[in-house]
Protein backbone atom coordinates (compact mmCIF):
# COMPACT_ATOMS: atom_id res chain seq x y z
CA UNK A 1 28.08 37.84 39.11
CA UNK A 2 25.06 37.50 36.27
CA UNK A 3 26.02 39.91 33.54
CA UNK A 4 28.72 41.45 35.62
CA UNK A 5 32.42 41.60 35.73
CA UNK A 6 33.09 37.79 35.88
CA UNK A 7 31.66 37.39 32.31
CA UNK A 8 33.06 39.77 31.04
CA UNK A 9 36.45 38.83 31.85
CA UNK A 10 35.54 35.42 31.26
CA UNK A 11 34.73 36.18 27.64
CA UNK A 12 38.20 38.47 27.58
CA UNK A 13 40.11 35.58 28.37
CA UNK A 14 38.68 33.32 25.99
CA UNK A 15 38.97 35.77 23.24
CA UNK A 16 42.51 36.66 23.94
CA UNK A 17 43.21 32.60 24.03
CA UNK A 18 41.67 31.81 20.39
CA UNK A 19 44.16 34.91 19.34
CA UNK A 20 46.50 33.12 21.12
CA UNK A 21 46.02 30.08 19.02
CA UNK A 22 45.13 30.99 15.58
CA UNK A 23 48.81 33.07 15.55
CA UNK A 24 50.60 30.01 16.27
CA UNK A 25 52.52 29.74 12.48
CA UNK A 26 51.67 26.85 10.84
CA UNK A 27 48.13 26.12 11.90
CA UNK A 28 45.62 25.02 9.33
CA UNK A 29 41.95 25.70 9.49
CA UNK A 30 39.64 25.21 7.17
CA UNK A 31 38.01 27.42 4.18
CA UNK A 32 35.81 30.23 5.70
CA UNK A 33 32.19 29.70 4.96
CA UNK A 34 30.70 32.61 3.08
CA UNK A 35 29.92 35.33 5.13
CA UNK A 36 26.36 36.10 6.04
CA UNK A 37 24.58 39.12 5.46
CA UNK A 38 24.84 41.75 8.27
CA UNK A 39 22.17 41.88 10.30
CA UNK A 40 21.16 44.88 13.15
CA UNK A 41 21.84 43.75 16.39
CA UNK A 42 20.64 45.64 19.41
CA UNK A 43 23.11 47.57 21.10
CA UNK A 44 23.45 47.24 24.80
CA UNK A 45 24.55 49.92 26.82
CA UNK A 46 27.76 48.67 29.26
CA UNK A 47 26.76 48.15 32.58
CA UNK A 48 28.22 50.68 34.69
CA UNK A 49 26.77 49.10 37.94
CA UNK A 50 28.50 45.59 36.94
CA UNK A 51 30.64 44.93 40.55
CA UNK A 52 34.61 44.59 40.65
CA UNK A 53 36.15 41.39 39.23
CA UNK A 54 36.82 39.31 42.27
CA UNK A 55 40.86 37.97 43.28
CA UNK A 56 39.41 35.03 41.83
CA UNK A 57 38.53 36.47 38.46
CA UNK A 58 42.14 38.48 38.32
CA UNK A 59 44.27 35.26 39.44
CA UNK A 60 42.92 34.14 35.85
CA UNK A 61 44.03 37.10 34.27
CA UNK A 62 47.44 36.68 35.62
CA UNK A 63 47.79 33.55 35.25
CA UNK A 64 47.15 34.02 31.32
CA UNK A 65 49.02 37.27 31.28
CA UNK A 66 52.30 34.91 32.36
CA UNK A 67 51.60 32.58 29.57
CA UNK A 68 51.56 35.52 27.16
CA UNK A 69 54.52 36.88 28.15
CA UNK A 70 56.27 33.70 28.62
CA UNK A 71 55.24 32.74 24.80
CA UNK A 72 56.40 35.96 24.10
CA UNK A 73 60.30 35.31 25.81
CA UNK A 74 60.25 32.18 23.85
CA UNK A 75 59.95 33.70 20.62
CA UNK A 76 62.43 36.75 21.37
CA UNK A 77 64.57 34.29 22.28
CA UNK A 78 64.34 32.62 18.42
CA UNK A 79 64.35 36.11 16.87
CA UNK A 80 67.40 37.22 18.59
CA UNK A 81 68.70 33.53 17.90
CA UNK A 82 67.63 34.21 13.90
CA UNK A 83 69.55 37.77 13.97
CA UNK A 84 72.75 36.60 15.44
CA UNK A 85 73.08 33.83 12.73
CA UNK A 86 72.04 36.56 10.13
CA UNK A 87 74.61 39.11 11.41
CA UNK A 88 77.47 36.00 11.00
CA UNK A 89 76.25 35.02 7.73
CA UNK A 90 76.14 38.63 6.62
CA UNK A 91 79.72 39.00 7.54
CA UNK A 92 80.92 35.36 6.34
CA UNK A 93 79.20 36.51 2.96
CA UNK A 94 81.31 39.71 2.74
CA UNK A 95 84.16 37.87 3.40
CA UNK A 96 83.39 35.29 0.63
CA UNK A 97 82.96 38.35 -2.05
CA UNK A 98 86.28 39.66 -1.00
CA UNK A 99 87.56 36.56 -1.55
CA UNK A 100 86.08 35.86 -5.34
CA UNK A 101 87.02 39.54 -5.75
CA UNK A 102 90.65 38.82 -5.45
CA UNK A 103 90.43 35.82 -7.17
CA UNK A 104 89.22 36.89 -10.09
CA UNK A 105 92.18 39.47 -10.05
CA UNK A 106 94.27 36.76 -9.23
CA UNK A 107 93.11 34.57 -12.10
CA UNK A 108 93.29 38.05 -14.65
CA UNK A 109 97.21 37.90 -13.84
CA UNK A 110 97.89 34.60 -13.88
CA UNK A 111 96.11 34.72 -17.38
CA UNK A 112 98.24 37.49 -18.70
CA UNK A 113 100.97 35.70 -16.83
CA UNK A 114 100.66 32.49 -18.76
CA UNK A 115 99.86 34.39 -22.21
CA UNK A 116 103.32 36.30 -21.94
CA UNK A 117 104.58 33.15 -21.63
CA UNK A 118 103.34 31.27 -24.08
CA UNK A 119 104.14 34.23 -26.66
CA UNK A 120 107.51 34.39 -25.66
CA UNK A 121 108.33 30.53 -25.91
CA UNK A 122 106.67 30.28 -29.06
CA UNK A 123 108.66 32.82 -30.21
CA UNK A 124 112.04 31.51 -29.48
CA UNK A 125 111.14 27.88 -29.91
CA UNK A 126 109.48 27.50 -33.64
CA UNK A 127 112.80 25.35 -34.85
CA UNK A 128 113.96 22.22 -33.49
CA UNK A 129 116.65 21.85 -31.25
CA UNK A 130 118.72 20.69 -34.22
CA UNK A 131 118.68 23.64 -36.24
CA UNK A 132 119.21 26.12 -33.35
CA UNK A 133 122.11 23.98 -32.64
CA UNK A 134 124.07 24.81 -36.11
CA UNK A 135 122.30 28.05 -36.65
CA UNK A 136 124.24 29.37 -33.46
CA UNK A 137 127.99 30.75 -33.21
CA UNK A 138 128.45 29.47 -30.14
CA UNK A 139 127.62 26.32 -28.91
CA UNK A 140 127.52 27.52 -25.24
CA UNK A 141 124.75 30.45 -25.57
CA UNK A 142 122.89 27.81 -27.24
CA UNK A 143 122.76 25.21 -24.38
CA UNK A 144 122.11 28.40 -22.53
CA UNK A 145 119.14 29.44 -24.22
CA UNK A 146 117.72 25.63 -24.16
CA UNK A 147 118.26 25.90 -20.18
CA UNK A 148 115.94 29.26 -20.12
CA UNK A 149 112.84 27.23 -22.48
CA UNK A 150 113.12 24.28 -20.33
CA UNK A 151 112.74 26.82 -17.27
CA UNK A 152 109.97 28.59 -19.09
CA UNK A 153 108.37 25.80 -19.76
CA UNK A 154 108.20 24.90 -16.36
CA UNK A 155 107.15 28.08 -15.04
CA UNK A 156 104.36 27.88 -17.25
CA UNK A 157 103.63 24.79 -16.40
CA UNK A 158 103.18 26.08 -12.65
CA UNK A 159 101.43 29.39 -14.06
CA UNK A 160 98.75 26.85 -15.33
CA UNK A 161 98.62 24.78 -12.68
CA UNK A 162 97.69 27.61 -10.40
CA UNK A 163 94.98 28.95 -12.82
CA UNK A 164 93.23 25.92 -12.42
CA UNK A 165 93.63 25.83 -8.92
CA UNK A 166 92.52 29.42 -8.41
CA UNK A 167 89.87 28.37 -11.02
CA UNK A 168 88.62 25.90 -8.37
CA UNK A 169 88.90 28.11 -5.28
CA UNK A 170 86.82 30.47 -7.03
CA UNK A 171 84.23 27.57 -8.23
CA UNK A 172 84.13 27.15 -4.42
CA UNK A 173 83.43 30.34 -2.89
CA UNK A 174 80.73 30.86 -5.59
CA UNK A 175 78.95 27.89 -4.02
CA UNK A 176 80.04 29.06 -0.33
CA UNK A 177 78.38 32.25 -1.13
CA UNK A 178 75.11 30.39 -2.56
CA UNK A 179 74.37 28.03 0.14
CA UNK A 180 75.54 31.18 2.76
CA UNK A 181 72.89 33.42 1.36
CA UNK A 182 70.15 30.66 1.41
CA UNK A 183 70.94 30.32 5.18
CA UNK A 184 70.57 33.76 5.18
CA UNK A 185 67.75 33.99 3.63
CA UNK A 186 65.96 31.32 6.23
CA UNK A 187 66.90 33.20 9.15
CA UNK A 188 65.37 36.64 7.90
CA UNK A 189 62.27 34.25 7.56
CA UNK A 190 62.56 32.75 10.84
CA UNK A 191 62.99 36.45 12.58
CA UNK A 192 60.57 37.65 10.91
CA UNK A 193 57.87 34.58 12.22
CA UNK A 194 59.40 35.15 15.66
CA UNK A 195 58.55 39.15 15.47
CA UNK A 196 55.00 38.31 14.02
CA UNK A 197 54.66 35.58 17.13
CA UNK A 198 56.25 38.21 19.58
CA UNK A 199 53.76 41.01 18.68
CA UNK A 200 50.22 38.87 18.73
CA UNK A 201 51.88 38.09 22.05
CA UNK A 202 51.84 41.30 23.51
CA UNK A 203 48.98 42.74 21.63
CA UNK A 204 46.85 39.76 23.38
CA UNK A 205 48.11 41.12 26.92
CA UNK A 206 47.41 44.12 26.54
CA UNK A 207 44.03 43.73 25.14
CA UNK A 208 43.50 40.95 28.25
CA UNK A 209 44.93 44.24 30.78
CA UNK A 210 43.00 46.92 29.03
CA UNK A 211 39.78 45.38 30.03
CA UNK A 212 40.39 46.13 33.98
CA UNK A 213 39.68 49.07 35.57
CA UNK A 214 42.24 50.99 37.28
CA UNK A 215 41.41 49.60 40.58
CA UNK A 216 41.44 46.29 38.81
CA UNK A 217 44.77 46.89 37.61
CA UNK A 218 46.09 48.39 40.93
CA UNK A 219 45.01 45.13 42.35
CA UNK A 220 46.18 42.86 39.56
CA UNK A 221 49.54 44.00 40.06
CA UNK A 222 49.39 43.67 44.18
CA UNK A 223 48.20 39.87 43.31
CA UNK A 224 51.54 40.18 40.53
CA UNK A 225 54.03 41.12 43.26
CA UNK A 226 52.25 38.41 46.17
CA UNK A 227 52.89 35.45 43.89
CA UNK A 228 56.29 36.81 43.39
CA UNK A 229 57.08 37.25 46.69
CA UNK A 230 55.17 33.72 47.61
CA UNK A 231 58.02 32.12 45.45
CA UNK A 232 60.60 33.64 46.68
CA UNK A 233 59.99 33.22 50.34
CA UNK A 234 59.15 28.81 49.09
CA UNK A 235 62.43 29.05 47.42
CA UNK A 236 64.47 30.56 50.61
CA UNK A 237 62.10 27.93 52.75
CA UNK A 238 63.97 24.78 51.20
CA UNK A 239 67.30 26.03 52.76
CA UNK A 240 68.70 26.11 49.40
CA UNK A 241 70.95 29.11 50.41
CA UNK A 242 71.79 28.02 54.13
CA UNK A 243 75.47 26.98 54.51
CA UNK A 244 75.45 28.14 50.45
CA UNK A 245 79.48 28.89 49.72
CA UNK A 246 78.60 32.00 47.42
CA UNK A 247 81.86 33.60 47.58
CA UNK A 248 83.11 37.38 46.45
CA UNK A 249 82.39 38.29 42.81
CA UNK A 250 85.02 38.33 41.22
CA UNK A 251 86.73 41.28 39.33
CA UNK A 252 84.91 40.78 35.90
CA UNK A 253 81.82 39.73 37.41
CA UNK A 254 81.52 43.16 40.12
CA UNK A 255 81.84 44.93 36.58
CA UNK A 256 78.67 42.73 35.09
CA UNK A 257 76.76 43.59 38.21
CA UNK A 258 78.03 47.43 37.88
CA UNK A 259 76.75 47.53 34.63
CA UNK A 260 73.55 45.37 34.94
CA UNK A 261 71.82 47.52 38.24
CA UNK A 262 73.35 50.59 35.95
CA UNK A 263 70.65 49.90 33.76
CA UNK A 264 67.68 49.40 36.62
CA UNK A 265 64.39 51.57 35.49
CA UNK A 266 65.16 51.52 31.66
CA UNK A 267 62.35 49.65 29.85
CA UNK A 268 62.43 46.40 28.40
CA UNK A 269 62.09 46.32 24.42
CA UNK A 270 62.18 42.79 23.06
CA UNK A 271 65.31 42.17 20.82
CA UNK A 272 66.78 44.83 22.23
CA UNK A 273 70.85 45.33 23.65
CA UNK A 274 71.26 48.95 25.25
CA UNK A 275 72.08 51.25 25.67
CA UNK A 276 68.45 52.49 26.63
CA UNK A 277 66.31 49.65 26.47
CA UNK A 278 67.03 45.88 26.68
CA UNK A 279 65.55 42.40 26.82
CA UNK A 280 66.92 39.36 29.54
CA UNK A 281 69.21 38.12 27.47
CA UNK A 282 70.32 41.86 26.19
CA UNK A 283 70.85 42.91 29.59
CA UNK A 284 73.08 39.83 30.78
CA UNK A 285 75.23 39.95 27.56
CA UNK A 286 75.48 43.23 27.87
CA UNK A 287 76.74 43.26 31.17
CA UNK A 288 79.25 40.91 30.81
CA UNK A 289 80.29 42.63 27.10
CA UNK A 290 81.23 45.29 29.39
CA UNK A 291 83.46 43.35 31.67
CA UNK A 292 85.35 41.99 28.94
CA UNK A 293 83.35 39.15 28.31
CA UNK A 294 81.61 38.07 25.17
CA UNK A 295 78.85 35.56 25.98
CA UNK A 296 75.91 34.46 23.47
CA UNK A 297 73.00 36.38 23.24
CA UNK A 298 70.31 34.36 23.75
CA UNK A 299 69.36 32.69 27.18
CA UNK A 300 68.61 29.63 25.82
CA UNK A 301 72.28 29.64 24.56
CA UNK A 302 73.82 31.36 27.57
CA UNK A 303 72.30 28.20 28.89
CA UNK A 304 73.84 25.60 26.61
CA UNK A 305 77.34 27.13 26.38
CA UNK A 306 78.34 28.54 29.58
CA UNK A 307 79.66 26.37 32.44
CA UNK A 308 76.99 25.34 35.03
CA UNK A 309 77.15 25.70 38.83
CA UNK A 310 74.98 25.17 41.35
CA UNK A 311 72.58 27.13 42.88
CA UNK A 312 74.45 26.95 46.49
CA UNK A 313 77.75 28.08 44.84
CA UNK A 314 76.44 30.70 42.89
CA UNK A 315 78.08 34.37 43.18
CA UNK A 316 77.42 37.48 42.16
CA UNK A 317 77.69 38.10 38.35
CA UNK A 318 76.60 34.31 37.89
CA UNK A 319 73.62 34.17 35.25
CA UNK A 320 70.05 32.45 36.83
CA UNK A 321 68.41 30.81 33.88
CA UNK A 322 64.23 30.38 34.45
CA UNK A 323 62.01 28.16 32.93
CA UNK A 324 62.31 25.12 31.63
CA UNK A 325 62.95 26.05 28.18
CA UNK A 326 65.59 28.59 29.34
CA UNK A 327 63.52 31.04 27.95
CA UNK A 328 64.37 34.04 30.65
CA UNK A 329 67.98 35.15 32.17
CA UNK A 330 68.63 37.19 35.11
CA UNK A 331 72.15 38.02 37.04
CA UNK A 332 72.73 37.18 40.77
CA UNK A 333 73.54 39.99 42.55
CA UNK A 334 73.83 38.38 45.78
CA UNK A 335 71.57 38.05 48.82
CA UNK A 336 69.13 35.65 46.95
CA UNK A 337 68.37 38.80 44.56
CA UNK A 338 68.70 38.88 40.95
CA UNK A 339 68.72 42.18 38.63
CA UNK A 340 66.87 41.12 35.00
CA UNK A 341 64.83 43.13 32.24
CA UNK A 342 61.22 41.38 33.34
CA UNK A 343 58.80 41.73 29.94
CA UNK A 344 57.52 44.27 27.95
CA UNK A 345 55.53 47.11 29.95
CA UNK A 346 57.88 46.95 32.84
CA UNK A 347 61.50 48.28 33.49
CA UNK A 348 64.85 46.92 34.50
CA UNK A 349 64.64 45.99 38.13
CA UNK A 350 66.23 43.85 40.70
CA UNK A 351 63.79 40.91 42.13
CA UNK A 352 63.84 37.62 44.51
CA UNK A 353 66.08 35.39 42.76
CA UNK A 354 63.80 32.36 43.17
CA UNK A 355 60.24 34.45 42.07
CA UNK A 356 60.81 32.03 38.95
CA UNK A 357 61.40 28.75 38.47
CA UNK A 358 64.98 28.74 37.94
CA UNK A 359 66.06 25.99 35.53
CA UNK A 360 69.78 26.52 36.61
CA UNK A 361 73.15 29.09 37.54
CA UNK A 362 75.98 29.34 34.74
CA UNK A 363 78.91 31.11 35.20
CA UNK A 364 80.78 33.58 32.09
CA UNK A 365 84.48 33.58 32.36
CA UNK A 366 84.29 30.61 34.11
């Protein structure tokens, strides 16, 4: 194609792959060389007459576009990881300043406590036993007051005794609180590396997408939706499903699926749970949030927690977890079709369950 189409897509492609590499965190290069002196470079006009990219040239882009957004799953996934840790250590770190909130009270009393104490046995114990002995008139209101010092005594004894132990409870939570807030701290770094990975992501796609033309991008997605529907139809050929004993959703999961094809045309917003836009994993814990069912957040996690099934028993409401770094969650729906929240630029919509490789089928409630 000379000067045409083909290079220039070529060149996209290689652009949007060094941008691709140089946001990986992490990645050392070394110090720039100073930067030479501009120099006036010949403008060339675009060439209009340049043909179409070829299927060839847009298979390329798609098959980049796929890594993109796949790169770009992988990180939401950590960022929404990094936020649920951050939302439990937020609240375990409220807790732990209730806590040394009421123990300093505590400790306040149980000072007073033990000083009113103290005051009061010093002041009815400054002579020995002896001498109260003959300095009372009777004998039994002596023996009497003895009993109530030796009580006092022990009660301060006890008031101390809890001091330090409230002392120490306090010494603890201090240090709770400390090593909570560093964790903290790690995870609001570790989101914000994920959002800065998630958004050189995208902004490579769509500077890949925004050099096609509309025709390009009319045929792109035809190309988009063949491969889809190429893996679907090699998924149904392996006879996975024949004989398969899905059986009836059950009452919780019929709510998940309500819910989840509820939600078909919104757009997906990575990191985000409803009620307008969602990610994968926002959709499917969503879903089943609204059937009662709390589920983690993540896919990767959905993955790791909930009980596994397979593929032949799945039912509708059952979670199909893609990739093999469980990096993208959809919900069976039945019929070998799936609803999810595909990537950014597209919408809640249902889909061939097996136009992914699917990794594996859990089950919530299970």
């Amino acid at each position: 194609m000379g000067t045409g189409k083909r290079s220039l897509l070529a060149a996209a492609v290689t652009v949007v792959c060094a941008v691709t590499v140089l946001a990986v965190p992490g990645t050392a290069f070394a110090s720039p060389s100073p930067t030479p002196a501009p120099t006036t470079a010949p403008t060339t006009a675009p060439d209009l007459t340049a043909p179409p990219a070829t299927n060839e040239d847009l298979e390329a882009v798609r098959e980049k576009l796929d890594e993109l957004y796949h790169d770009a799953a992988v990180a939401t996934d950590a960022y929404n990881a990094a936020e649920e840790q951050a939302k439990k250590q937020s609240a375990a770190l409220v807790e732990l300043a209730k806590k040394i909130v009421a123990g300093r009270e505590k400790l306040d009393d149980l000072k007073d406590r033990a000083g009113a104490a103290a005051r009061s046995q010093y002041r009815g114990g400054g002579l020995p036993d002896e001498a109260q002995l003959l300095l009372s008139d009777d004998p039994g209101d002596f023996l009497d007051g003895a009993g109530r010092v030796i009580q006092g005594q022990r009660a301060t004894k006890g008031l101390l005794g809890e001091m330090t132990r409230t002392q120490e409870d306090l010494e603890q939570y201090t240090k709770d609180a400390s090593a909570q807030w560093q964790r903290l701290e790690n995870n609001r770094k570790a989101k914000a590396t994920a959002q800065q990975k998630i958004e050189k992501q995208i902004a490579a796609a769509e500077k890949l997408e925004s050099t096609l033309e509309t025709e390009e991008k009319e045929r792109l997605a035809r190309l988009q939706e063949q491969a889809a529907q190429k893996a679907q139809t090699a998924w149904l050929d392996t006879g996975i499903l024949d004989g398969a004993t899905t059986g009836e959703a059950t009452a919780q999961g019929a709510r998940a699926v309500r819910y989840a094809t509820a939600q078909i045309g919104k757009p997906y917003v990575w990191g985000a749970e409803g009620p307008d836009t969602f990610d994968c994993s926002g959709l499917t814990s969503q879903a089943w949030a609204g059937a009662g069912v709390a589920i983690p957040r993540t896919s990767q996690e959905q993955w790791r927690q909930l009980k596994q099934v397979a593929v032949k028993d799945m039912r509708p409401g059952d979670l199909i977890i893609y990739f093999d770094d469980a990096s993208h969650v959809a919900m069976y729906v039945g019929d070998g079709t799936m609803v999810h929240a595909p990537r950014p630029g597209r919408t809640v919509t249902l889909a061939g369950a097996g136009s992914m490789p699917i990794l594996g089928v859990v089950r919530p409630g299970a």
